[in-house]
Each structure stands twice: as C-alpha cells, then as structure tokens.
Protein backbone atom coordinates (compact mmCIF):
# COMPACT_ATOMS: atom_id res chain seq x y z
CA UNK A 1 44.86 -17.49 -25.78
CA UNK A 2 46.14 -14.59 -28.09
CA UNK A 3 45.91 -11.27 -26.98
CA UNK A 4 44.77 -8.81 -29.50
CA UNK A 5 46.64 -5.59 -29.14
CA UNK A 6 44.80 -2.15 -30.01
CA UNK A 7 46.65 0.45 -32.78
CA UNK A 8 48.24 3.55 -31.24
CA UNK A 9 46.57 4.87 -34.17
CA UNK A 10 43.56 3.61 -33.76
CA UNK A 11 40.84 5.81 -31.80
CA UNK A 12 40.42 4.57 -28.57
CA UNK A 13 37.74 2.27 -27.85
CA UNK A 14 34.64 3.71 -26.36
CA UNK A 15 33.76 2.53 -22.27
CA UNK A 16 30.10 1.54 -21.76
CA UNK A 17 28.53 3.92 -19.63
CA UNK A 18 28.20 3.60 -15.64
CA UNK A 19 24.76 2.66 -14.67
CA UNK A 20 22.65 5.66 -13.23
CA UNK A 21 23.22 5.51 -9.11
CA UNK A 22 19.05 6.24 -8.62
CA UNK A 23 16.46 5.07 -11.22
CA UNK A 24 13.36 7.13 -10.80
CA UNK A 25 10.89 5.22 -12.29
CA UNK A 26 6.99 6.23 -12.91
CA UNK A 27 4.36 6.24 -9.81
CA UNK A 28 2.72 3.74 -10.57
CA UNK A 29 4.65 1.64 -13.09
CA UNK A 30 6.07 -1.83 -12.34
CA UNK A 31 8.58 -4.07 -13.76
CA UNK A 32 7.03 -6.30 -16.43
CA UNK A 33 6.75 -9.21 -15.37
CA UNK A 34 7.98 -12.20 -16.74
CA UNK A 35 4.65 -14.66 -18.48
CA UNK A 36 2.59 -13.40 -15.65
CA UNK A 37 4.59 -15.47 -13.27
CA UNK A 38 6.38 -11.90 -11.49
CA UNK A 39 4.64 -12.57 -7.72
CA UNK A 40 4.37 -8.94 -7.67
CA UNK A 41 1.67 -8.85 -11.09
CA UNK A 42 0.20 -12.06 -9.39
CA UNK A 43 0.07 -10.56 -5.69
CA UNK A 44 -1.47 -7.22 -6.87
CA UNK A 45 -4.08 -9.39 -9.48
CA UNK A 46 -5.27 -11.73 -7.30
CA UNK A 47 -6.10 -8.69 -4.37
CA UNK A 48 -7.72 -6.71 -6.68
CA UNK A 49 -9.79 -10.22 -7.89
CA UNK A 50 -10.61 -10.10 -3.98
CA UNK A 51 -11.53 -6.78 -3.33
CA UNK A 52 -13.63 -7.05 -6.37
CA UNK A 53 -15.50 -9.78 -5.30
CA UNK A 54 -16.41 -9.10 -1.99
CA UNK A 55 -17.72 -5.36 -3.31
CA UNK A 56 -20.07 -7.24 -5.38
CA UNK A 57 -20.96 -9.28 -2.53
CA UNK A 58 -21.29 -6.45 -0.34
CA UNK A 59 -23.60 -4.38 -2.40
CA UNK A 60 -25.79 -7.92 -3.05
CA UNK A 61 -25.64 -9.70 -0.56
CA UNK A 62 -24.00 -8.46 2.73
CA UNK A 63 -25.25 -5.23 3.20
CA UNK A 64 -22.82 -2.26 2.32
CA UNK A 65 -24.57 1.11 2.35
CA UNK A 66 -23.07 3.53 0.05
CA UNK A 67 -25.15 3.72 -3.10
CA UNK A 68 -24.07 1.09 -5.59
CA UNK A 69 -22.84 3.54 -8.36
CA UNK A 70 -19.89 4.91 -6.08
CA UNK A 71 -17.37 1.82 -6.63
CA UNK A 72 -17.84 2.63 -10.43
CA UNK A 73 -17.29 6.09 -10.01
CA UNK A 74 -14.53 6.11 -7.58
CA UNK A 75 -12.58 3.24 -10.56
CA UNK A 76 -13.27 5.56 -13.26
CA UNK A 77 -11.72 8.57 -10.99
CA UNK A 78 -9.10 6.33 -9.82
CA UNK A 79 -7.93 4.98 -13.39
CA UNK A 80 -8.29 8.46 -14.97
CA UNK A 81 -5.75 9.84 -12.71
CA UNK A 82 -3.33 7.11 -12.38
CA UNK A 83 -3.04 7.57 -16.36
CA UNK A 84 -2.59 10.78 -15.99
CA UNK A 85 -0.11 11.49 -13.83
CA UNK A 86 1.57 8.85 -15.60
CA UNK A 87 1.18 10.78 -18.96
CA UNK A 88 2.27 13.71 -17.27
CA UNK A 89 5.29 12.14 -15.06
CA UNK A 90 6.26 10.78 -18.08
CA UNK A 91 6.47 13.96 -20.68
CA UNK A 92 8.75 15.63 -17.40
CA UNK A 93 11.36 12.35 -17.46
CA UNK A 94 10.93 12.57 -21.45
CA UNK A 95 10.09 8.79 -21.76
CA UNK A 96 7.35 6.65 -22.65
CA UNK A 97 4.25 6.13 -20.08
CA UNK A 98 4.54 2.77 -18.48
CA UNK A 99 1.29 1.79 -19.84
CA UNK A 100 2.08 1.46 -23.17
CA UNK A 101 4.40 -1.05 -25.12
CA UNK A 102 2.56 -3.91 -23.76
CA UNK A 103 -0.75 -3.80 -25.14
CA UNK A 104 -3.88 -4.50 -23.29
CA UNK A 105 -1.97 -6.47 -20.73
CA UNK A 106 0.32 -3.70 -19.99
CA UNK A 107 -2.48 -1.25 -19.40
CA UNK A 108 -4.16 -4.02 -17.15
CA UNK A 109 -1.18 -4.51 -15.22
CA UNK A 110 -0.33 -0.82 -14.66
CA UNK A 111 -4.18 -0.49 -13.54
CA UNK A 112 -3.92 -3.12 -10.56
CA UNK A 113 -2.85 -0.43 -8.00
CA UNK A 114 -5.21 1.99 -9.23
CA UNK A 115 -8.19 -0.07 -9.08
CA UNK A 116 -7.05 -1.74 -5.56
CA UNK A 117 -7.26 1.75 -4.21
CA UNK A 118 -10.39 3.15 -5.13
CA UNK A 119 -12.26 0.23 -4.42
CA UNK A 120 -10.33 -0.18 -0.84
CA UNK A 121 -10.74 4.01 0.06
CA UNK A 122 -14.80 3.47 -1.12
CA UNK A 123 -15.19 0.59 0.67
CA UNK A 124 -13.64 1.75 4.57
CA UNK A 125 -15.20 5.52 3.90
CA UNK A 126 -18.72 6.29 5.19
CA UNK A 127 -19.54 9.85 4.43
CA UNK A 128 -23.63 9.01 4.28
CA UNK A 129 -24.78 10.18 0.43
CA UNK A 130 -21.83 12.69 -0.55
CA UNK A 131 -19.49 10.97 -2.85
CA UNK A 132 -16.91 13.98 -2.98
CA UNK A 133 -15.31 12.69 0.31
CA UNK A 134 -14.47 9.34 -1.37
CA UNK A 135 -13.25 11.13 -4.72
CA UNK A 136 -11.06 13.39 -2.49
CA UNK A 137 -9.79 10.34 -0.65
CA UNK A 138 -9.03 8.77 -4.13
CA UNK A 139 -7.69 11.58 -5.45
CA UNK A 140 -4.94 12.05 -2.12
CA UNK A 141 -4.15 8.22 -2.03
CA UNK A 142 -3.00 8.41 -6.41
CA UNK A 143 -1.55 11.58 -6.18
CA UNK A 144 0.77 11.10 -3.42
CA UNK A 145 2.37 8.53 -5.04
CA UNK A 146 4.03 11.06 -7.36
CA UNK A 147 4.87 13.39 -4.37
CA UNK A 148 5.94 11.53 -1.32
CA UNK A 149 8.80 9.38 -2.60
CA UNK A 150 12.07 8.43 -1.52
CA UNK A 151 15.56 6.99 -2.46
CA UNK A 152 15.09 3.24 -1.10
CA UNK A 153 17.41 0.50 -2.21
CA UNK A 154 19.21 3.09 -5.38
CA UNK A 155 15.08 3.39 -6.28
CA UNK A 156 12.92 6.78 -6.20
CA UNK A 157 9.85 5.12 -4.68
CA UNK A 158 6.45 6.17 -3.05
CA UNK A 159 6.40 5.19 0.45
CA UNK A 160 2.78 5.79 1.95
CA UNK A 161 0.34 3.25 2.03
CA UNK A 162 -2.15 4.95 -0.68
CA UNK A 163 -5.40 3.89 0.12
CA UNK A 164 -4.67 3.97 3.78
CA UNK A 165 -2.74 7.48 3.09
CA UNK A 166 -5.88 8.88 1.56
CA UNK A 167 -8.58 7.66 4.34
CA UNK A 168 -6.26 9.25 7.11
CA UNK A 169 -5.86 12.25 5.49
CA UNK A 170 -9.97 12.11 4.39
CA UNK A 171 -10.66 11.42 8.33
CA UNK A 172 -8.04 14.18 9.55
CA UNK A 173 -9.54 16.90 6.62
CA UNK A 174 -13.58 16.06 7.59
CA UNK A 175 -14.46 15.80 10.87
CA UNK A 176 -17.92 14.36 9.88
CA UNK A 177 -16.62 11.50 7.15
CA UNK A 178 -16.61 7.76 9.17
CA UNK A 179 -15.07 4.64 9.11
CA UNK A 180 -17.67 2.41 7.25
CA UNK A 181 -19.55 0.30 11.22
CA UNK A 182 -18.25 -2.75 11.70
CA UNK A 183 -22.03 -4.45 10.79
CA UNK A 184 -21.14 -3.27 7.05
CA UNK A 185 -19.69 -6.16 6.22
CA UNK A 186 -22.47 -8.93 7.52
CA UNK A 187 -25.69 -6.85 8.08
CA UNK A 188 -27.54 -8.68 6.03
CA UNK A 189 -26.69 -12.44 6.59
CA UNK A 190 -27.38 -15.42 9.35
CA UNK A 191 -24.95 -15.37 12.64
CA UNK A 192 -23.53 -18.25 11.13
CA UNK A 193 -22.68 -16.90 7.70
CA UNK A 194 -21.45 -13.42 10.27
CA UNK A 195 -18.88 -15.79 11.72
CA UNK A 196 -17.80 -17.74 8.81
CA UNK A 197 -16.81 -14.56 6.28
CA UNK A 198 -14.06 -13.18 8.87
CA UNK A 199 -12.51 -16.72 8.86
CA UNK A 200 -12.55 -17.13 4.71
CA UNK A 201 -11.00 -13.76 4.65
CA UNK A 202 -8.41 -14.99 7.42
CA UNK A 203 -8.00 -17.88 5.59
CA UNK A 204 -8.00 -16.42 1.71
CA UNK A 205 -5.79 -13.56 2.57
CA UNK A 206 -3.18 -15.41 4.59
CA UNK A 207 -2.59 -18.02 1.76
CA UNK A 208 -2.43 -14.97 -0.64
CA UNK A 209 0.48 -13.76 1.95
CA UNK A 210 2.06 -16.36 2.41
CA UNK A 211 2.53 -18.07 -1.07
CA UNK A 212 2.85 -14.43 -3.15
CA UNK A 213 3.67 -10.68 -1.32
CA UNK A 214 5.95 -13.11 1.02
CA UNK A 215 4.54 -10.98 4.11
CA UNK A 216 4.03 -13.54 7.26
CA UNK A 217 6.74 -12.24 8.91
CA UNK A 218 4.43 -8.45 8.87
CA UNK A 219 1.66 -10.20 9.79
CA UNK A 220 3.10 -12.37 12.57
CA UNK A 221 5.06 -8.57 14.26
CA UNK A 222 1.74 -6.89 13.80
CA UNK A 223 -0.87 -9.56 14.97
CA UNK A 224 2.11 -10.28 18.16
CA UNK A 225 2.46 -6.63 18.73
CA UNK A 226 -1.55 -5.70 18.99
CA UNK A 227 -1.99 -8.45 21.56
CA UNK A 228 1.05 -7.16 23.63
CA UNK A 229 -0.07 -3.95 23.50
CA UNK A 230 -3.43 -5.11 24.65
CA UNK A 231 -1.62 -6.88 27.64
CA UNK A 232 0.08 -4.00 28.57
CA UNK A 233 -3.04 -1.13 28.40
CA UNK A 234 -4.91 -4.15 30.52
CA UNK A 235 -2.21 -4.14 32.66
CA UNK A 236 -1.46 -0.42 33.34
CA UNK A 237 -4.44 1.48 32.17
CA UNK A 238 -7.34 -1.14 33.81
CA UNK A 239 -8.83 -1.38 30.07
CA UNK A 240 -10.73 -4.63 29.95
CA UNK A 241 -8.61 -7.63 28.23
CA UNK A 242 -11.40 -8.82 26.21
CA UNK A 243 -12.36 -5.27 24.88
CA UNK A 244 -8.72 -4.73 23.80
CA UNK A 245 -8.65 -8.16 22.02
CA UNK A 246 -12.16 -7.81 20.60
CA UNK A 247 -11.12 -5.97 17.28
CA UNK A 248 -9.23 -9.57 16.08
CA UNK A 249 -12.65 -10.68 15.66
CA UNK A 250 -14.00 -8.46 13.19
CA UNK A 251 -13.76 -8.13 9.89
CA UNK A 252 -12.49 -5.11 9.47
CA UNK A 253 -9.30 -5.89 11.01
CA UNK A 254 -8.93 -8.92 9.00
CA UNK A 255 -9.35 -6.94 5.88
CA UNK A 256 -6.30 -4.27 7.46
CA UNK A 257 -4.47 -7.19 8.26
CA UNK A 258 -4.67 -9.28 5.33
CA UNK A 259 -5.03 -6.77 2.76
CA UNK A 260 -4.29 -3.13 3.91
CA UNK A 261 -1.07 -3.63 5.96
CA UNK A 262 0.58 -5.98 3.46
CA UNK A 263 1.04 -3.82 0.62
CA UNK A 264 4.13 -5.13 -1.18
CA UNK A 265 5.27 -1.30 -2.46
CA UNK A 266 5.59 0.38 0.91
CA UNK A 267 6.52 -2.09 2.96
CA UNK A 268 10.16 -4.14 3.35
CA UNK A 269 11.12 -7.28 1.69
CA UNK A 270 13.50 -8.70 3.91
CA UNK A 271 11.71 -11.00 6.72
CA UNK A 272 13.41 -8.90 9.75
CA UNK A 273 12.46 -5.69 8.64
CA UNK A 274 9.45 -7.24 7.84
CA UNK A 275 8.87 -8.06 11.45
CA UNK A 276 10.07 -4.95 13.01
CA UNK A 277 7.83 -3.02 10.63
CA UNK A 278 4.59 -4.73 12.10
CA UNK A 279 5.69 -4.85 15.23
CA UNK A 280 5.82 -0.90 15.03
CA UNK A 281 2.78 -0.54 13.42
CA UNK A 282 1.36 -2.54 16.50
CA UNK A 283 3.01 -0.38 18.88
CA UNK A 284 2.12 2.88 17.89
CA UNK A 285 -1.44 1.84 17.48
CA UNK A 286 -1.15 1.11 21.25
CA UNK A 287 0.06 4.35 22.14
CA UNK A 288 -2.26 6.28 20.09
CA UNK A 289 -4.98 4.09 21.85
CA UNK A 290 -3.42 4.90 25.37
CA UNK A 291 -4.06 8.40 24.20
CA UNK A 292 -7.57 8.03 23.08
CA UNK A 293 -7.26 8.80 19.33
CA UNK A 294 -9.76 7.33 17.36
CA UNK A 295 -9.34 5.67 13.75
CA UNK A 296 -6.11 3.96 15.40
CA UNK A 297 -5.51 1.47 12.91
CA UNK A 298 -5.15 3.67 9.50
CA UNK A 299 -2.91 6.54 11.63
CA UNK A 300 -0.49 4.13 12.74
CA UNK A 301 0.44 3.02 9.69
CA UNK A 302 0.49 6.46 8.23
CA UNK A 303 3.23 7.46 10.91
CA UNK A 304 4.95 4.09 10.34
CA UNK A 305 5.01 5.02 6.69
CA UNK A 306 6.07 8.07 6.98
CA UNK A 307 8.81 7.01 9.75
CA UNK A 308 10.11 4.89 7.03
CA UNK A 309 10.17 7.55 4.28
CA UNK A 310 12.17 9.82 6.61
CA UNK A 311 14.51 7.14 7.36
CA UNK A 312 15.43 6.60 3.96
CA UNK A 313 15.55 10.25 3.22
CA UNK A 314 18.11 10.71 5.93
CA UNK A 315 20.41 7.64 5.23
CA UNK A 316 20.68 8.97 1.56
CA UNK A 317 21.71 12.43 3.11
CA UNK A 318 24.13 10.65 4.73
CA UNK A 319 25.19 8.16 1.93
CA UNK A 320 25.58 11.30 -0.41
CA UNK A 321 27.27 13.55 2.46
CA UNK A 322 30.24 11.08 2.45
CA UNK A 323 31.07 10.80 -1.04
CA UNK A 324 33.36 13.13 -3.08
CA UNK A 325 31.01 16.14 -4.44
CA UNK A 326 31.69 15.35 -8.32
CA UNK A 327 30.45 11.66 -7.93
CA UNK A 328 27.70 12.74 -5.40
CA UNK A 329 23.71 11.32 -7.73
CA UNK A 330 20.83 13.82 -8.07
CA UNK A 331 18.16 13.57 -5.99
C-alpha cells in the first residue's frame, strides 16, 4: 500500500472533535428506537397498554372509587407538562425538543413515560373527591425528572422513580391523602374472579419482565429480600409470619412488583446490580416496618433511589477529582 504524504505547504488537516465526556440529554426523551423493535419503546408501550387497561377495567368493572374524569385529567396534566419542560429544557440546551423530528410516532413515544405516570400516581392515590392532591402528585413525579439527575454511565439522568417519587412526597406533604384500600382493585367482582386478577397480573407482568425491561434478577432480590425480612421481624420482633407474608397476596404488591419497582430508567441494567438493588429495596422496607412507618413500600424505594443518585454523584466527584483540572467535564 502507498502512503500518501501531506504538503508542508499544505494547511494541516483538521482532527475530528473528541466526543463530549457527559451527554445531557432531555427529561424525558429517549433514544429512537430502531422499527419499534428498541425493548425500551416496547417495554414502556406495552406497560402503559397495561395500566390503561386495567383503569378502564377498574372504573367498569372492578370497583375503583375516584370519579371517572380524574385519569383524563391527571393525562392531560401529565402530557402538558412533560411537553413543556421539554420545550423549555430544550430552548436552555439550544436544541430541538425530543418530540419532534419523528412525527406522530415520535410524540407517541416521548409520551409513554408521561402517560405511565399519571395514570400510576391516580390510580395508588386516594384523597376522597379533591383532585388537587393527584395533580400535585403528577406535577412532583414530571418535574423531578428535570431536577434530580445525575452523571450515571457518562449520562445526565433522572434517578427517582417518578410516579413512586410523587406519591411519597404527596403522602409525606398531606397527612390526610391515602393509599387507594387494598379492596380497590376487586370490590366489585366474585371471590373467584378476586383471586384470579392478582395471578394474571403476576403472570402478565412477569412475562413483560422477563422477555423486555430484562428485570428478573430485581424481582427475584426484592421478592427474596421481603420474605427474609419477614423471617427475621417473625423471628425477633414476635410479628406473626403469616401477617408479614400476607401483602404477596394482594394486588397491590403485584402491581409494585411487576410494574412500579421495575422501571427500566432508574433502575440498573446489569443482572448483579440488578439483584442488589431489590434486595435493598427489600431491606429497607423491613427496617422501616421494624420502625412502624406506614406506606413502607413507596418510601423504600424513594431512599433506594435516592441512595443510588448520591452514589453516582459522589463517584463522579471522585472520577473528576483525579483528573488533571483542564480535562476535568462540566457538570
């Protein structure tokens, strides 16, 4: 092979430029996916096909309380402010909003996360006929996303659970806003039909797990960790074993398990972590139960969530504390 030689006259030849050390991309804005065959598009699709379906359900057939117009109006709040905080995100990073270039689709797409929340944060929320409670929990779990991010993996990423962010914070903020009762979900059909919906959901949600968000190994440290933890209260604390194993049956903690915990953009990817996340999450519920606080479930993963956010915070403190202080990224 020949080797070309370049001109002392000529002008030098230009290098390409490094790529940028963190890539801060929008809130809510996801890689576009390839034919619609990216598992993330599919994962997030396919729960909010779910979630959809089992509000309808609810408000026809299974008995959910809250008046029938919230869902709509906690989707319209939901998609108004995920657009704009995009719009505005967007003018700040001078670039164009992730929901456009793509048509229809692309606004779809970018929607997904949106919509999962609003319907998810109406759904778990009880606050009897005030809807401002379930706008305010909207309105947290969106526009955190935009606040609370960190550098994970070279990435500027939100790393609270949204729609579980925004019911802890709702519960913590309003003493009198519930949890939606567990007979929500099957107050209005047979005791057959009451046991069968917690096993589709089992059933639906783990094959949606397994085959798409890739999150087994979660499920398997969280579902391991709960019934140790229930071992150990029964042990020490003389709570009854069948008391501290009787949430597994409900469908409420199906729905946490299968569809709450699981959320592919604030939780790991790699099957360890994976593990050691739910496995913390099951932990700390048991501790907060040893210490009587109530809504266990959504607070543990908030300060699992927000353990991991720190984490990251401090390793890129660290990461940037060793480096030279011209080559050192912006935060």
């Amino acid at each position: 092979m020949t080797r070309v030689e370049q001109s002392p006259l000529a002008p030098p030849r230009a290098l390409p430029a490094p790529p940028p050390i963190l890539a801060t991309p929008a809130p809510g804005a996801a890689a576009p996916p390839a034919a619609g065959k990216d598992p993330r598009y599919l994962a997030l699709r396919n729960f909010a096909i779910s979630l959809t379906v089992f509000n309808l359900l609810g408000y026809t057939v299974l008995g959910f309380e809250q008046p029938w117009a919230w869902p709509f109006f906690a989707l319209l709040l939901g998609y108004t402010l995920e657009l704009a905080i995009e719009r505005i995100t967007a003018w700040a990073q001078r670039r164009d909003p992730a929901y456009r270039g793509r048509g229809v689709r692309g606004l779809f797409e970018f929607l997904l996360p949106a919509h999962i929340t609003a319907l998810a944060a109406n759904m778990l929320l009880y606050a009897n006929d005030v809807f401002w409670p379930i706008a305010f929990a909207v309105a947290v779990a969106i526009g955190q996303k935009a606040v609370l991010r960190a550098p994970i993996k070279g990435r500027m990423r939100h790393f609270m659970n949204p729609s579980n962010f925004g019911i802890s914070v709702t519960l913590v903020a309003f003493s009198w806003v519930n949890i939606a009762p567990p007979y929500h979900f099957t107050e209005h059909v047979p005791d057959a039909i009451r046991i069968a919906i917690p096993m589709l959901i089992a059933t639906a949600g783990t094959v949606l797990n397994a085959m798409l968000t890739r999150k087994i190994p979660l499920i398997l440290g969280w579902v391991g960790a709960f019934v140790l933890q229930a071992l150990v209260r029964h042990e020490f604390s003389d709570v009854a074993l069948w008391a501290a194993l009787a949430p597994v049956t409900g469908v409420a903690f199906v729905l946490f398990t299968n569809y709450m915990i699981t959320d592919p953009g604030t939780t790991p990817s790699a099957p360890r972590h994976q593990f050691l996340f739910g496995a913390s999450v099951g932990a700390v519920y048991g501790v907060l139960m040893s210490a009587n606080v109530v809504y266990t479930l959504f607070f543990a993963v908030t300060l699992v969530c927000l353990a991991r956010g720190g984490y990251w915070w401090i390793r890129s403190w660290r990461e940037r504390s060793r480096m030279p202080a011209p080559a050192r990224p912006r935060l």
